[in-house]
PDB file of N, CA and C in Angstrom:
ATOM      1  N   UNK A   1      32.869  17.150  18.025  1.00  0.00           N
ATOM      2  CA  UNK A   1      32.037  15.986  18.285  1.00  0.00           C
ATOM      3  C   UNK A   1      31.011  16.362  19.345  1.00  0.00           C
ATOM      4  N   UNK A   2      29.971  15.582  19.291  1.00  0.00           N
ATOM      5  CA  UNK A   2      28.648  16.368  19.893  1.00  0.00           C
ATOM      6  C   UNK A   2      28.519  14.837  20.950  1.00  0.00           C
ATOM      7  N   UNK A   3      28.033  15.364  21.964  1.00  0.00           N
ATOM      8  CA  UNK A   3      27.309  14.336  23.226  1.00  0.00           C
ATOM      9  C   UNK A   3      25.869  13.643  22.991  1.00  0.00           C
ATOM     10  N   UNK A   4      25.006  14.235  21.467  1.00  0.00           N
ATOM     11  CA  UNK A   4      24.135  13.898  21.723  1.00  0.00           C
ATOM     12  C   UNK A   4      23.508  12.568  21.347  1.00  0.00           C
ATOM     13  N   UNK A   5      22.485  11.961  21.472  1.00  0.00           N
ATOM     14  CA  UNK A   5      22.015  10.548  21.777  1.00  0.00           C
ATOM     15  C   UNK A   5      20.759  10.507  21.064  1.00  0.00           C
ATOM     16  N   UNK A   6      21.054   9.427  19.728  1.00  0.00           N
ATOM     17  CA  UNK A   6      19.651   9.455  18.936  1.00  0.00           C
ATOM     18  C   UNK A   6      18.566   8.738  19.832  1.00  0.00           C
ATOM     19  N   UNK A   7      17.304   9.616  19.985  1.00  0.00           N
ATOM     20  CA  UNK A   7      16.312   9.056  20.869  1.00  0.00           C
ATOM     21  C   UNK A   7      15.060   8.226  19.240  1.00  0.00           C
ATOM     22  N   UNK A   8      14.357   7.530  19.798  1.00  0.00           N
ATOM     23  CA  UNK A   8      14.241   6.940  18.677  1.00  0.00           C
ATOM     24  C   UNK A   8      12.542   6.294  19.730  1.00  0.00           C
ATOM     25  N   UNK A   9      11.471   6.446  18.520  1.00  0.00           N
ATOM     26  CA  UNK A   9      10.270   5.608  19.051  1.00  0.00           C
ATOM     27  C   UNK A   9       9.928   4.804  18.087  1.00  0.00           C
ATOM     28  N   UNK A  10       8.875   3.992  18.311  1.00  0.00           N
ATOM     29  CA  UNK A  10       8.335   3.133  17.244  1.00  0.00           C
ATOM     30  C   UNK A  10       6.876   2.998  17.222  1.00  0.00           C
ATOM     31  N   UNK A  11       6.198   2.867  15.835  1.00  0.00           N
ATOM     32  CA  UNK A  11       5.000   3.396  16.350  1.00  0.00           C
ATOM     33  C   UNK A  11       4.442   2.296  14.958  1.00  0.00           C
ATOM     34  N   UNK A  12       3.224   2.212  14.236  1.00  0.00           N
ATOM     35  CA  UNK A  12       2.798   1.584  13.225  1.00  0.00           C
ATOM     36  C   UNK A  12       1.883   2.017  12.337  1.00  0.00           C
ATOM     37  N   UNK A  13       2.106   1.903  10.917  1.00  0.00           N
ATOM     38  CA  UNK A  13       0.897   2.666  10.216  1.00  0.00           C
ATOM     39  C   UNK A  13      -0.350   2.216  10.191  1.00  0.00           C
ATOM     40  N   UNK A  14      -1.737   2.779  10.758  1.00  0.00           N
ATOM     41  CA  UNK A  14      -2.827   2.207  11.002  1.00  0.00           C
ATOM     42  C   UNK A  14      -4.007   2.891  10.015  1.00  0.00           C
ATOM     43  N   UNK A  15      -3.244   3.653   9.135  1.00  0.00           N
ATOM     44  CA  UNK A  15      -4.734   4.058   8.165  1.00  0.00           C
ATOM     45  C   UNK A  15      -4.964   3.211   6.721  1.00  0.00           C
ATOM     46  N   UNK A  16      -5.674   2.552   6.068  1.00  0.00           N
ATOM     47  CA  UNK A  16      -5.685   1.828   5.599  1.00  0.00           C
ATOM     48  C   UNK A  16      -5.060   2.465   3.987  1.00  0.00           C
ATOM     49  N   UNK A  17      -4.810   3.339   3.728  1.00  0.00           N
ATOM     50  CA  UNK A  17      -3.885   4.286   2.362  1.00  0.00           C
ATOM     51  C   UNK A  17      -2.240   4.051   2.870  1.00  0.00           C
ATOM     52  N   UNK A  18      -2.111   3.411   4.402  1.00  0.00           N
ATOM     53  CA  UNK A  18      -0.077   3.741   4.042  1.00  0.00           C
ATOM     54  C   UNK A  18       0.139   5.051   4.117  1.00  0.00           C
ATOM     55  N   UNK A  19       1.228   5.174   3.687  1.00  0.00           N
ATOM     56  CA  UNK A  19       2.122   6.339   3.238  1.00  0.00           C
ATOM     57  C   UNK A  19       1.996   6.856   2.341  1.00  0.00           C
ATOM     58  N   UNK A  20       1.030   8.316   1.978  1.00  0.00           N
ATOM     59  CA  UNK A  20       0.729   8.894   0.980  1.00  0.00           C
ATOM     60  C   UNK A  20       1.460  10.348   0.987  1.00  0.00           C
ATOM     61  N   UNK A  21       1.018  10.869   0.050  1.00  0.00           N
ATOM     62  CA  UNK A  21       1.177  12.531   0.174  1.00  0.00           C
ATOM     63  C   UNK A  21       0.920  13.344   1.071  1.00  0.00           C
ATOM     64  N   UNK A  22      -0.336  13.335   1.471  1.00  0.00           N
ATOM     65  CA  UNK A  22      -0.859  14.215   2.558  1.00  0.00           C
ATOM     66  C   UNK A  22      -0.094  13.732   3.802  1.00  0.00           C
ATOM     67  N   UNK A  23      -0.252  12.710   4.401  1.00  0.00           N
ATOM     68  CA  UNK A  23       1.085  12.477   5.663  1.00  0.00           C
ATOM     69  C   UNK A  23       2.380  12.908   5.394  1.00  0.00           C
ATOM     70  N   UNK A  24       3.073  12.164   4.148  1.00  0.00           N
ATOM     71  CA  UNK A  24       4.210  12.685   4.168  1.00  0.00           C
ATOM     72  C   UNK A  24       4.654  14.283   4.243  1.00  0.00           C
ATOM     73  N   UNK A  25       3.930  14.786   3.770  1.00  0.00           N
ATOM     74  CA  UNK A  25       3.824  16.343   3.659  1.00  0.00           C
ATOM     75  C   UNK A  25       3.813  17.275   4.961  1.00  0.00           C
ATOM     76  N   UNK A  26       2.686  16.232   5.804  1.00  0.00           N
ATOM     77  CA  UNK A  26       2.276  16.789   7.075  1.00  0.00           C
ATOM     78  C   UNK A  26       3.765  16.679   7.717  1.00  0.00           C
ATOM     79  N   UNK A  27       4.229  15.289   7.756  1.00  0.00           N
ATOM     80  CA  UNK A  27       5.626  14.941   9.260  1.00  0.00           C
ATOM     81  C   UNK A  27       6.600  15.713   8.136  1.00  0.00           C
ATOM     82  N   UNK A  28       6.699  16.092   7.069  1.00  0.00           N
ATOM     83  CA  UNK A  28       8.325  17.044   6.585  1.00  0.00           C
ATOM     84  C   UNK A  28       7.709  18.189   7.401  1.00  0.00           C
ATOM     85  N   UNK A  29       6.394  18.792   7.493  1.00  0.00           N
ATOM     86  CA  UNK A  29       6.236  19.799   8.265  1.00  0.00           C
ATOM     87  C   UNK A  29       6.955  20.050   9.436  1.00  0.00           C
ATOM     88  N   UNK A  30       6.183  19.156  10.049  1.00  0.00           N
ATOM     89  CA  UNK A  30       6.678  19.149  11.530  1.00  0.00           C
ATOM     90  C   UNK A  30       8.075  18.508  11.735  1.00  0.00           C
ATOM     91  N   UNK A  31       8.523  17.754  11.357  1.00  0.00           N
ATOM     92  CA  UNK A  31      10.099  17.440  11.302  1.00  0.00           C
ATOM     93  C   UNK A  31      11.053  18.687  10.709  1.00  0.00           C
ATOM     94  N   UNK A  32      10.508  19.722   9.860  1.00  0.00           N
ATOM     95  CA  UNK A  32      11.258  20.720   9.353  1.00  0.00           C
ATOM     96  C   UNK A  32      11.198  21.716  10.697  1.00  0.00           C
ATOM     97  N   UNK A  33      10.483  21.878  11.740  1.00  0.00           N
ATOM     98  CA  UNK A  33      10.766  22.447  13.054  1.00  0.00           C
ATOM     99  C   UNK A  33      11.759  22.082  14.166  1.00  0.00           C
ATOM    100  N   UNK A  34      12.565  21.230  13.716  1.00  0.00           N
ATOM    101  CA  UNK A  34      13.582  20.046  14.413  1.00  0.00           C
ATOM    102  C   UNK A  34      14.521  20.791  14.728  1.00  0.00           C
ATOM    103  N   UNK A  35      15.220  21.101  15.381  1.00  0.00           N
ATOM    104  CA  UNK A  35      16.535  22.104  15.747  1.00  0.00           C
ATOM    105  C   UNK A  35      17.776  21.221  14.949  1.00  0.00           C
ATOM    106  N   UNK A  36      17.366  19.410  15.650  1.00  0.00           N
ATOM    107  CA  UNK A  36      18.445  18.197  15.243  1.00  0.00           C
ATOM    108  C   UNK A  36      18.004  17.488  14.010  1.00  0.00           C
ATOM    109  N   UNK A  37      18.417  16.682  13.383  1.00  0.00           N
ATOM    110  CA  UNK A  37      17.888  15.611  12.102  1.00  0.00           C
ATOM    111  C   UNK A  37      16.785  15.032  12.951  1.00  0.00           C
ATOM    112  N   UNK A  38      15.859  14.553  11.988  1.00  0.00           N
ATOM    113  CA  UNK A  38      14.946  13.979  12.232  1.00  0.00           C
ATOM    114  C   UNK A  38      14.655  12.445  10.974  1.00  0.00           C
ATOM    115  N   UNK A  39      14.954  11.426  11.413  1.00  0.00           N
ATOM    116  CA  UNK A  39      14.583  10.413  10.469  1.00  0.00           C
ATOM    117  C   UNK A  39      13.699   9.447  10.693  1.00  0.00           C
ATOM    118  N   UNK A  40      13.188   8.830   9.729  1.00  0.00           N
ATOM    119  CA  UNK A  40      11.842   7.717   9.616  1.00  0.00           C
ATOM    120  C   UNK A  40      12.980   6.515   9.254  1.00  0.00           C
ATOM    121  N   UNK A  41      12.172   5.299   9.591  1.00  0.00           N
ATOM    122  CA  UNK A  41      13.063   3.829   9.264  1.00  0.00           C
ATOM    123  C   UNK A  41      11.715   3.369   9.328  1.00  0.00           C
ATOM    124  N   UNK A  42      12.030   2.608   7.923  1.00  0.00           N
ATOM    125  CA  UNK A  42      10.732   1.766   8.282  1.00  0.00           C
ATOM    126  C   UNK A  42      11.519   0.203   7.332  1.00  0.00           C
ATOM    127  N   UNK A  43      11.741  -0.629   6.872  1.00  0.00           N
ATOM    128  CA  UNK A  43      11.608  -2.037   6.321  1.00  0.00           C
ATOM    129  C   UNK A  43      13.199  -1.775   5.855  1.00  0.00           C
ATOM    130  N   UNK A  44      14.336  -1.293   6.886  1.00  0.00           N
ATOM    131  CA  UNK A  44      15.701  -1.368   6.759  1.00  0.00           C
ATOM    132  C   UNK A  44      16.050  -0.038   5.914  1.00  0.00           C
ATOM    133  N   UNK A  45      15.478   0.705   6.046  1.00  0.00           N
ATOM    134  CA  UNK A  45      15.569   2.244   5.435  1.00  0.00           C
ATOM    135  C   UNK A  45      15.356   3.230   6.125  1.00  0.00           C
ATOM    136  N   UNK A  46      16.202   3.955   6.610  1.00  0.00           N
ATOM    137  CA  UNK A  46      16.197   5.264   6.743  1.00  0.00           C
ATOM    138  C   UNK A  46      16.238   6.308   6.366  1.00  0.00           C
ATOM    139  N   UNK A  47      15.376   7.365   5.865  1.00  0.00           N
ATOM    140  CA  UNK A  47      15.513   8.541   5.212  1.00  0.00           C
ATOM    141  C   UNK A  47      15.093   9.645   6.368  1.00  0.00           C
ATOM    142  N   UNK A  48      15.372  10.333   5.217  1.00  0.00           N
ATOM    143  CA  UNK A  48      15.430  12.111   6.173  1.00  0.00           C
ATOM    144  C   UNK A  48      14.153  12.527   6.287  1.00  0.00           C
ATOM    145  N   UNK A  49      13.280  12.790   7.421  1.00  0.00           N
ATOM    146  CA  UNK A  49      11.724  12.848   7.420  1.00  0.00           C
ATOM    147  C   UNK A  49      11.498  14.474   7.336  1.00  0.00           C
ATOM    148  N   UNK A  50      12.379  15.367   7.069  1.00  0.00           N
ATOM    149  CA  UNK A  50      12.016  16.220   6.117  1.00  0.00           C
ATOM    150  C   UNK A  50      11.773  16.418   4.907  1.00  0.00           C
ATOM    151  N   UNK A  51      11.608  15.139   4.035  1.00  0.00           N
ATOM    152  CA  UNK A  51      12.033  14.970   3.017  1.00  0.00           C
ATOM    153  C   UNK A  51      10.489  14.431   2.481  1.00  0.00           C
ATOM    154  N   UNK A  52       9.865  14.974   1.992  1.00  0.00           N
ATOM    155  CA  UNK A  52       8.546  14.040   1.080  1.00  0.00           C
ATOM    156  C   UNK A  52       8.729  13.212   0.069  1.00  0.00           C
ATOM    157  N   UNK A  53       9.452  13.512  -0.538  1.00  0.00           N
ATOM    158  CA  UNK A  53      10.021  12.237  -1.479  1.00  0.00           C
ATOM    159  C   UNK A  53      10.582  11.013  -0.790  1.00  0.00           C
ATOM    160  N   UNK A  54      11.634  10.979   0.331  1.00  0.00           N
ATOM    161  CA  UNK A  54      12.524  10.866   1.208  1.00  0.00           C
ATOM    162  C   UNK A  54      11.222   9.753   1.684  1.00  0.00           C
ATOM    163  N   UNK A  55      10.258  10.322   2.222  1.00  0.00           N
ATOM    164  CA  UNK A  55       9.502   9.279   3.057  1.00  0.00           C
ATOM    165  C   UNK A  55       8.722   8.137   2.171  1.00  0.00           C
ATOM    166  N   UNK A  56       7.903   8.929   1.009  1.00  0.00           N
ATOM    167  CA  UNK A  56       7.105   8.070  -0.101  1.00  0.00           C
ATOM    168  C   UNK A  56       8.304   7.231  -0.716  1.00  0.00           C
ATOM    169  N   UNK A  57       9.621   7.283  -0.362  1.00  0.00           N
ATOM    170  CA  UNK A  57      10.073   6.252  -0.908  1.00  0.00           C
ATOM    171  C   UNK A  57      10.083   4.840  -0.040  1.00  0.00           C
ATOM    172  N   UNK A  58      10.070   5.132   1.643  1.00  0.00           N
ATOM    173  CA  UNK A  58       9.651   3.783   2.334  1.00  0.00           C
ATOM    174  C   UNK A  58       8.149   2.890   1.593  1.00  0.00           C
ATOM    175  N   UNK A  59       7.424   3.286   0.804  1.00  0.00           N
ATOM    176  CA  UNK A  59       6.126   2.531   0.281  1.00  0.00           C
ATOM    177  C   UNK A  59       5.967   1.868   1.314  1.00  0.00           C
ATOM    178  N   UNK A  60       5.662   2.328   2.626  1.00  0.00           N
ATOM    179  CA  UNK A  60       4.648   2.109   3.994  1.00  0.00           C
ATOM    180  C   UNK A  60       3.773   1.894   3.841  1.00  0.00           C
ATOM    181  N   UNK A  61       3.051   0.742   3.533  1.00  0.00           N
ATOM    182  CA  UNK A  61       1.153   0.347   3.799  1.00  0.00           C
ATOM    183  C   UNK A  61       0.938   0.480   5.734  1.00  0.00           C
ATOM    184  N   UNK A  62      -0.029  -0.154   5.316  1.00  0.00           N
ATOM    185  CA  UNK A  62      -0.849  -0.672   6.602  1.00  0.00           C
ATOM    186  C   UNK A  62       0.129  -1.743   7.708  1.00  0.00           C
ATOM    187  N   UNK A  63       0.242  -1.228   8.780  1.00  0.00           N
ATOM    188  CA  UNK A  63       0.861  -2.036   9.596  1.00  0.00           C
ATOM    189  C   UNK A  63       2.406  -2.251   9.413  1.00  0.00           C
ATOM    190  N   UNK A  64       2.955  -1.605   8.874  1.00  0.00           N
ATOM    191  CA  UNK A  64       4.661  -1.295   8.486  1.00  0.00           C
ATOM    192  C   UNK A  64       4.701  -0.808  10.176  1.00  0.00           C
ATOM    193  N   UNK A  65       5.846  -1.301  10.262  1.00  0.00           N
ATOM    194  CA  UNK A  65       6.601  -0.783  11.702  1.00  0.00           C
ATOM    195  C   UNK A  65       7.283   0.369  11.401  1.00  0.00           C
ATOM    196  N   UNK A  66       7.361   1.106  12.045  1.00  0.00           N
ATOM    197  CA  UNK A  66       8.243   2.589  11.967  1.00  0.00           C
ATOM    198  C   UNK A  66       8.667   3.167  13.240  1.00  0.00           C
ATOM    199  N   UNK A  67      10.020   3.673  12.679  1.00  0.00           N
ATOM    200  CA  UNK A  67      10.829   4.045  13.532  1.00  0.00           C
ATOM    201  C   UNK A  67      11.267   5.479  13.358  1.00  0.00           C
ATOM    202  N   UNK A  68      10.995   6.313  14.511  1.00  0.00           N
ATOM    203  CA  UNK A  68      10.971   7.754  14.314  1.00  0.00           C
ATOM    204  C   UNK A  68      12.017   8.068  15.157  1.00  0.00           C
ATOM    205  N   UNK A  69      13.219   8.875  14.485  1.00  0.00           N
ATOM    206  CA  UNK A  69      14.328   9.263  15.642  1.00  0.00           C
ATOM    207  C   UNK A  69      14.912  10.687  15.244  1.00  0.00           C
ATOM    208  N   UNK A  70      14.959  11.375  16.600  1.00  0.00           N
ATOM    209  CA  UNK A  70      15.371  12.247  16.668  1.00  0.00           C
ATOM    210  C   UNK A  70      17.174  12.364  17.154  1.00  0.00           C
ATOM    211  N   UNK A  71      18.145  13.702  16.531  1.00  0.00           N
ATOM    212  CA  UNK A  71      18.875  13.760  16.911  1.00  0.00           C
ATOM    213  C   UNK A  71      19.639  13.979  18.358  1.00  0.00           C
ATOM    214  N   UNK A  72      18.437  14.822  18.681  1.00  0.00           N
ATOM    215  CA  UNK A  72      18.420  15.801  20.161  1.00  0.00           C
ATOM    216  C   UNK A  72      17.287  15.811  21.237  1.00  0.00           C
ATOM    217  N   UNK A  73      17.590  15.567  22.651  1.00  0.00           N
ATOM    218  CA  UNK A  73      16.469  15.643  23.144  1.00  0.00           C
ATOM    219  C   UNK A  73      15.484  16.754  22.972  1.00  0.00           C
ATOM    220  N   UNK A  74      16.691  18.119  23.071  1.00  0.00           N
ATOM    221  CA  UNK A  74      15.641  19.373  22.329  1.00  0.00           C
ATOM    222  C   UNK A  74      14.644  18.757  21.583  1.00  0.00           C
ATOM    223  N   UNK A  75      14.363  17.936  20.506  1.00  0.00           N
ATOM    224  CA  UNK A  75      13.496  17.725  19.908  1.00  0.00           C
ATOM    225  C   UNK A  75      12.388  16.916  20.137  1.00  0.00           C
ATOM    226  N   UNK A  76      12.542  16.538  21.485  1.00  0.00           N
ATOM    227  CA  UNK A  76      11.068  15.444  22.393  1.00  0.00           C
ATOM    228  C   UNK A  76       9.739  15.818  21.525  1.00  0.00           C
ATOM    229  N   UNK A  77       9.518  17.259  21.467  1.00  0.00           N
ATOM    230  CA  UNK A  77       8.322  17.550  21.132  1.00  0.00           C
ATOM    231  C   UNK A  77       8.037  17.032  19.643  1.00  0.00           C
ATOM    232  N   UNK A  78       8.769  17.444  19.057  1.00  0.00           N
ATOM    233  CA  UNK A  78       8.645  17.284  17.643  1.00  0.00           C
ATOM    234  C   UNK A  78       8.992  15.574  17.407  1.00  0.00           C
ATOM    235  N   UNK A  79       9.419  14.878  17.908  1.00  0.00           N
ATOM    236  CA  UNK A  79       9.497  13.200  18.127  1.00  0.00           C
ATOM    237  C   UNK A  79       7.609  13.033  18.761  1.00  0.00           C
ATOM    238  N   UNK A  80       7.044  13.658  20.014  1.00  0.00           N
ATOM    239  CA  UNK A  80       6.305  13.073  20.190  1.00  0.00           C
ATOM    240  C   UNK A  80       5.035  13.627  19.155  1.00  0.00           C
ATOM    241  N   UNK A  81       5.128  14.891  17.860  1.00  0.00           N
ATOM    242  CA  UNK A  81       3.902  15.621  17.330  1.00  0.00           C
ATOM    243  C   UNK A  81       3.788  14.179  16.311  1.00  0.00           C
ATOM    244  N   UNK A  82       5.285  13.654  15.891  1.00  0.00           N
ATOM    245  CA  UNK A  82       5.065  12.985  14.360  1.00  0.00           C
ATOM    246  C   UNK A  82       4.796  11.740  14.963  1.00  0.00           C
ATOM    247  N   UNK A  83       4.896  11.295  16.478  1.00  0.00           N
ATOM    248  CA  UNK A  83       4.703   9.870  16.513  1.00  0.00           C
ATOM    249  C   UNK A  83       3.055   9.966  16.990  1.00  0.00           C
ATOM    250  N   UNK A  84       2.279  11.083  17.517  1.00  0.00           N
ATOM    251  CA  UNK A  84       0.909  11.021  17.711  1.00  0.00           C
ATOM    252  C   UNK A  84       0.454  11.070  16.154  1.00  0.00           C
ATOM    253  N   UNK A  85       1.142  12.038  14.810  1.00  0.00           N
ATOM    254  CA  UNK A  85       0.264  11.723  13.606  1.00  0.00           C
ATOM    255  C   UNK A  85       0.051  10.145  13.515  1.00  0.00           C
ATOM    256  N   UNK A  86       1.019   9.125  13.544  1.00  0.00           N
ATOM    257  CA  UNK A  86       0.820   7.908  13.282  1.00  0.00           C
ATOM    258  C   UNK A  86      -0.205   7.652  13.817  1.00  0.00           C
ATOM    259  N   UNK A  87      -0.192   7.715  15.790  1.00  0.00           N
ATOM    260  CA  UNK A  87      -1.050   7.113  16.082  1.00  0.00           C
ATOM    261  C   UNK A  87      -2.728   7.031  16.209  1.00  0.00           C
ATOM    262  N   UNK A  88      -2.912   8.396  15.236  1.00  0.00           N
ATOM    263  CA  UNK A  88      -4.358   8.955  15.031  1.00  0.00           C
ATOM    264  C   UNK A  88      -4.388   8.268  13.352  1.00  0.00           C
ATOM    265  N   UNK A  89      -3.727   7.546  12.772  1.00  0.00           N
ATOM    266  CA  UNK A  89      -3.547   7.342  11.386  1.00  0.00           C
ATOM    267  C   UNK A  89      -3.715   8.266  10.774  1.00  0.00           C
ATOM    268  N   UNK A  90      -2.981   9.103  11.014  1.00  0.00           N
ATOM    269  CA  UNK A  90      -2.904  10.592   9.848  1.00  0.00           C
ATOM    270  C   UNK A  90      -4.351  10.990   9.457  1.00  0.00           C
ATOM    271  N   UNK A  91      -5.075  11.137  10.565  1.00  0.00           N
ATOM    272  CA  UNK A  91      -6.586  12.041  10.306  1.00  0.00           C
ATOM    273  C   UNK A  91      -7.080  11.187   9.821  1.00  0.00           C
ATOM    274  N   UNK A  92      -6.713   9.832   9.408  1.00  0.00           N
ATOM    275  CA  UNK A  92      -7.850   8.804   8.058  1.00  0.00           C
ATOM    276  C   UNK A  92      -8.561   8.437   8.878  1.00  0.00           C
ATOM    277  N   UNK A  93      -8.656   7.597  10.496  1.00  0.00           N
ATOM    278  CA  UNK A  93      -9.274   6.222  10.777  1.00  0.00           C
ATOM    279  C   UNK A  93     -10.421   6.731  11.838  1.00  0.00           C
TER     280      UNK A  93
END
């Protein structure tokens, strides 16, 4: 059994496309650098945000709340790379 403590942010989708391919693609990137799990929650769903399928299945528009959590603090960085994609709206805005 492990000590560690899901750290978890929340952030919102602000590009007017949602949750497409090209984002999802981008955060499995950077979530696939995770030492710990890395998951997305967005409308009572959690999937594995390495996962591109995994994420295009939240169907995230515009203004969906999301919840980004990491397993490990080791992973601060990689919690704060995928919660700045949101907040630039994934290169769109």
């Amino acid at each position: 059994m492990t000590n560690s403590k899901i750290i978890a942010r929340t952030t919102v989708i602000k590009n007017e496309l949602g949750m497409h391919a090209r984002p999802a693609s981008k955060i499995a990137q950077i979530a696939e650098t995770a030492e710990s799990d890395v998951w997305i929650c967005a409308k009572s769903t959690k999937v594995d945000a390495t996962s591109i399928i995994d994420i295009l299945t939240l169907c995230a528009v515009k203004g969906t709340k999301v919840v980004i959590e990491i397993g490990s603090r080791k992973d601060l960085r990689v919690l704060d790379q995928i919660v700045e994609f949101f907040e630039v709206g994934f290169g769109e805005i």
